[in-house]
Structures are given as C-alpha cells and as structure tokens.
C-alpha atoms as a PDB file:
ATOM      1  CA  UNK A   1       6.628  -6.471  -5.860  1.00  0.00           C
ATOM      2  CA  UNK A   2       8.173  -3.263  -6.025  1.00  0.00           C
ATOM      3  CA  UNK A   3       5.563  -1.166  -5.003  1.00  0.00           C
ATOM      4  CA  UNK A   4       5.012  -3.552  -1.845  1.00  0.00           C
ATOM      5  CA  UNK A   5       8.385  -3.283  -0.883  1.00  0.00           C
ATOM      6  CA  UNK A   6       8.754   0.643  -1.305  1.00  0.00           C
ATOM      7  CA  UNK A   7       5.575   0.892   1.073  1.00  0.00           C
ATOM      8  CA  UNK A   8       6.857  -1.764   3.896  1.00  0.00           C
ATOM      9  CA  UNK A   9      10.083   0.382   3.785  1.00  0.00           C
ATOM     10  CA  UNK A  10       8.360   3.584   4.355  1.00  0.00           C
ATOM     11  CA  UNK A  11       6.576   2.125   7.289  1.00  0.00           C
ATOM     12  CA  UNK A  12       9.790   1.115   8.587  1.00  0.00           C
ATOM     13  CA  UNK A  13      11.513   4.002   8.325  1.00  0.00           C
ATOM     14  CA  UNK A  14       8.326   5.596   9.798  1.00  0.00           C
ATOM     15  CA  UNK A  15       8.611   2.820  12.600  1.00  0.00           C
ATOM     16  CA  UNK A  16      12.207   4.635  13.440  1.00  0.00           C
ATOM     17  CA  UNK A  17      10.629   7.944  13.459  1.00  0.00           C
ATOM     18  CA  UNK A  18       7.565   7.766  15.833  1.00  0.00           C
ATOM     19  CA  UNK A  19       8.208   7.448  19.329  1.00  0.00           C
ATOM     20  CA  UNK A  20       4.521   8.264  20.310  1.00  0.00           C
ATOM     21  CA  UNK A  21       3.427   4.506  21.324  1.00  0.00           C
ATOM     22  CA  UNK A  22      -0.370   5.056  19.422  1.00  0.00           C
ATOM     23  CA  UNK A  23       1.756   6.196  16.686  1.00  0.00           C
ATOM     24  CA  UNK A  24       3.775   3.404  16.279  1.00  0.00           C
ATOM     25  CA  UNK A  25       0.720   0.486  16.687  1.00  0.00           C
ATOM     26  CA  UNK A  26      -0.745   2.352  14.063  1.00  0.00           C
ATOM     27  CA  UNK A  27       2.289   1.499  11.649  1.00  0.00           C
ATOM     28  CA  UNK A  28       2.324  -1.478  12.632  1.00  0.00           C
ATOM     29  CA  UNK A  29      -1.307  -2.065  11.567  1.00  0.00           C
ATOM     30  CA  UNK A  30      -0.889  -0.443   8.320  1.00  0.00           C
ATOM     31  CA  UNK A  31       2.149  -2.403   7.864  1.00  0.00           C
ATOM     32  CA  UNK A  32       0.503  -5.617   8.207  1.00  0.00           C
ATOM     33  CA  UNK A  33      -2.516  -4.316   5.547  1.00  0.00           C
ATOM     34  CA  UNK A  34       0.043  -3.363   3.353  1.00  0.00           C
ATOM     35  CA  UNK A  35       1.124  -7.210   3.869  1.00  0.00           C
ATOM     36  CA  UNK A  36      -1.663  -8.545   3.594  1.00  0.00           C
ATOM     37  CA  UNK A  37      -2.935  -7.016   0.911  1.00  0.00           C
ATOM     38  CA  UNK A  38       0.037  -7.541  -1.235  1.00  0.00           C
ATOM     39  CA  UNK A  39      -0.576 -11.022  -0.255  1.00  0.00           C
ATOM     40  CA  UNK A  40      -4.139 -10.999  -1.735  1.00  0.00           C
ATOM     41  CA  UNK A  41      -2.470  -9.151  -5.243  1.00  0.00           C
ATOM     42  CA  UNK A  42       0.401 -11.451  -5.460  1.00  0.00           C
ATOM     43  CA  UNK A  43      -2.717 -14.376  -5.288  1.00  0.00           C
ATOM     44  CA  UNK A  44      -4.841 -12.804  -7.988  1.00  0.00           C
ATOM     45  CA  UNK A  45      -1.670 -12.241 -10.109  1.00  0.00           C
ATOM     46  CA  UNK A  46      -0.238 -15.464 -10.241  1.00  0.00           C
ATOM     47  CA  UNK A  47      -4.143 -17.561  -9.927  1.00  0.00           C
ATOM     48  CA  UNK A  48      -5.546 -15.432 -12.977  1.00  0.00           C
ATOM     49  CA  UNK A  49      -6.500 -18.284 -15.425  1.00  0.00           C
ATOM     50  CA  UNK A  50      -6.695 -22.081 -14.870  1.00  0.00           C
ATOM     51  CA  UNK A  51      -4.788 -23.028 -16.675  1.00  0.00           C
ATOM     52  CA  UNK A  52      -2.609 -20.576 -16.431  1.00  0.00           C
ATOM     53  CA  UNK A  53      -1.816 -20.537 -20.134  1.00  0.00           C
ATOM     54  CA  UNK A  54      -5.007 -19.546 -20.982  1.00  0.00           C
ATOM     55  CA  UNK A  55      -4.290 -15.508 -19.557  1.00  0.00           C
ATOM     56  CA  UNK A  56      -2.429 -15.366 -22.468  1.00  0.00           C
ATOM     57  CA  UNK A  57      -4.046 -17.486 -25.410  1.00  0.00           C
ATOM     58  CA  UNK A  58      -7.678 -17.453 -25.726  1.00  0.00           C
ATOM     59  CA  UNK A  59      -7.629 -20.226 -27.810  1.00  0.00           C
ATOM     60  CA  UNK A  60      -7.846 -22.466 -24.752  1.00  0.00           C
ATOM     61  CA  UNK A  61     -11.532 -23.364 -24.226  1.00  0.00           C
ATOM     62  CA  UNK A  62     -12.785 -24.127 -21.174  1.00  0.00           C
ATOM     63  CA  UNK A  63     -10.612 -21.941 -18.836  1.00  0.00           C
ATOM     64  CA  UNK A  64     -11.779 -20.199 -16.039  1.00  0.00           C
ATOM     65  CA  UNK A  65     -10.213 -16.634 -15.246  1.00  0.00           C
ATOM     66  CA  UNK A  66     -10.932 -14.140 -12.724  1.00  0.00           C
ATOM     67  CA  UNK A  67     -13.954 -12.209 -13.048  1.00  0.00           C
ATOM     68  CA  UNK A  68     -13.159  -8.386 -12.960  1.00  0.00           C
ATOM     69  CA  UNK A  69     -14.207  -7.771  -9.244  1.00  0.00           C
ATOM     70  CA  UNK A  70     -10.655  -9.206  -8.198  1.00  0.00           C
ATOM     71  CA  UNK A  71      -8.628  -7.234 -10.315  1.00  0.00           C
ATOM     72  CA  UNK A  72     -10.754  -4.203  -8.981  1.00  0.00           C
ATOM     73  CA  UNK A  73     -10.128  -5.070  -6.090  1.00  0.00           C
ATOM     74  CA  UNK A  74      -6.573  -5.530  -6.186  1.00  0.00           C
ATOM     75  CA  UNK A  75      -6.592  -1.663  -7.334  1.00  0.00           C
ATOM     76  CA  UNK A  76      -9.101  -0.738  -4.569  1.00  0.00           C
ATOM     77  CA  UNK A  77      -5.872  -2.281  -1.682  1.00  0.00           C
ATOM     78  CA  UNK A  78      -3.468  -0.521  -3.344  1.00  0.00           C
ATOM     79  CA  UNK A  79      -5.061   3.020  -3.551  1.00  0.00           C
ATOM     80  CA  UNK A  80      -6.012   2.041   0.226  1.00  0.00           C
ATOM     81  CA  UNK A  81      -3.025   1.185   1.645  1.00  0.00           C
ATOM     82  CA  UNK A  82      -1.000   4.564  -0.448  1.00  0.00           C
ATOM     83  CA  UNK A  83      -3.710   6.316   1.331  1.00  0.00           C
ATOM     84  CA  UNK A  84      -2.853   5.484   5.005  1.00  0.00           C
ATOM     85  CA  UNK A  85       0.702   5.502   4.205  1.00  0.00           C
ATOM     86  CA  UNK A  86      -0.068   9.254   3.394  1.00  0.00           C
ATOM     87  CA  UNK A  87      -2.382  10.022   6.147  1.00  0.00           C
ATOM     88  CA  UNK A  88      -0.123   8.363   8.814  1.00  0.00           C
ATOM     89  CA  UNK A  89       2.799  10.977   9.327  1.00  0.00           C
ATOM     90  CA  UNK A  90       0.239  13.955   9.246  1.00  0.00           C
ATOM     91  CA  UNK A  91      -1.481  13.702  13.097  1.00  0.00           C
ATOM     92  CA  UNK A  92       2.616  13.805  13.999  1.00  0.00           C
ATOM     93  CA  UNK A  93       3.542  16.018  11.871  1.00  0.00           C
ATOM     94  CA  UNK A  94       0.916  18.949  12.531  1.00  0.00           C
ATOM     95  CA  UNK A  95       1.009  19.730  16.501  1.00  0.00           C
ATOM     96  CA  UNK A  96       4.925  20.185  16.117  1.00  0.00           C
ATOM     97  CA  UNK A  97       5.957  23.510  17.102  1.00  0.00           C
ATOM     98  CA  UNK A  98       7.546  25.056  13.552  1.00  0.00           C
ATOM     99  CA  UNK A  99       6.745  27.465  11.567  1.00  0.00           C
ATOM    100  CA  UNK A 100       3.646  26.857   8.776  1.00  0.00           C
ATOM    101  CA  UNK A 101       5.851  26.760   6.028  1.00  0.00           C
ATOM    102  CA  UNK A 102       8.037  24.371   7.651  1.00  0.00           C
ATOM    103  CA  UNK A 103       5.186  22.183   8.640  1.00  0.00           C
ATOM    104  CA  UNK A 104       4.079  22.599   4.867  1.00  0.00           C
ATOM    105  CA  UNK A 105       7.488  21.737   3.230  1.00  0.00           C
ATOM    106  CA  UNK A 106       7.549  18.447   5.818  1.00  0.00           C
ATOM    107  CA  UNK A 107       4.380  17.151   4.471  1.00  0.00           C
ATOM    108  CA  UNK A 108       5.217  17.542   1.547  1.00  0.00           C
ATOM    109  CA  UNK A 109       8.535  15.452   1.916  1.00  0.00           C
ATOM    110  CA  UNK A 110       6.512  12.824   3.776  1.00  0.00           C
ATOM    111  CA  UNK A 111       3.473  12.971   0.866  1.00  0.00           C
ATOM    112  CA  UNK A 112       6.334  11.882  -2.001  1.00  0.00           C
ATOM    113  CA  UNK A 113       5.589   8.323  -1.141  1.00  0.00           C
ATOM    114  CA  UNK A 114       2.506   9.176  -2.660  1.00  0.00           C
ATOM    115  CA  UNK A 115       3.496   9.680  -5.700  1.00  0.00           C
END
C-alpha cells in the first residue's frame, strides 16, 4: 500500500510540475497504470489461497492457491510502473537550458523515486 501511494504522489506532484499538455496526459496515463496495477496486486494479495487459511497452513487439503505466474506478475507491474515513473521527468528535464551538471544533479533528484 505504501509503495502505491508513494508512486501516485510522485505523479501528482509531477502533475504540478509539467505544464507541457503531452506531458501532463502522459502522467495521467501512468497514473492510472500505477492504479490499476496496484489494483491487480492488492487482488492477488488478498485472493492467494481459497480458503484463505490455507496461505498459511498447509495442512488444509484441497485448497487452491495462486500458481506462481501471478505473483510474477505482480513483480513484473511494479518494476513497470517504477520504470515510467523514472523515465517520465527525463524528456522535460533534458532540453532545459542549464548547465550539464545541473541537468545531471536534477535527474538525479527526480531518479530517487527510484530507489
């Protein structure tokens, strides 16, 4: 929950930023994946067994669980959506007229969300 909510405020705060109307559809797109995705975690998360007990105690027979393509999955979203919340500042960020170290050290501050 945390991690979705640190990346829908970065694309707000990115939303207050970018005046450049391409610039702001975009965040608005990668704010709804980030949405949606979450969305699609939060479902895998909280559906992992039925019943539910059984995530937990394998003593339970006849459960169904997951198979691992949704839990890879759920990693392949979330190393997706950091991604674009990277890669979106960086088309601003570049043509500005500063000089390369500043343009360097402003990446950089915009690349600690990927941390």
């Amino acid at each position: 929950m945390s991690l979705a909510l640190t990346k829908c405020s970065i694309l707000i705060l990115f939303l207050g930023i970018f005046i450049d109307t391409w610039t702001r559809i975009a965040t608005y797109i990668v704010l709804a994946l980030v949405i949606l995705s979450n969305i699609w975690v939060f479902y895998v998360i909280f559906s992992a067994c039925t019943p539910i007990e059984a995530f937990w105690d394998i003593s339970i027979r006849l459960a169904t669980c997951h198979p691992q393509a949704y839990w890879l999955s759920n990693q392949g979203l979330i190393i997706v959506t950091d991604c674009l919340v990277f890669l979106l500042p960086m088309p601003v960020v570049w043509p500005l007229k500063m000089r390369m170290t500043q343009k360097v050290l402003v990446l950089f501050l915009f690349s600690m969300g990927l941390l």
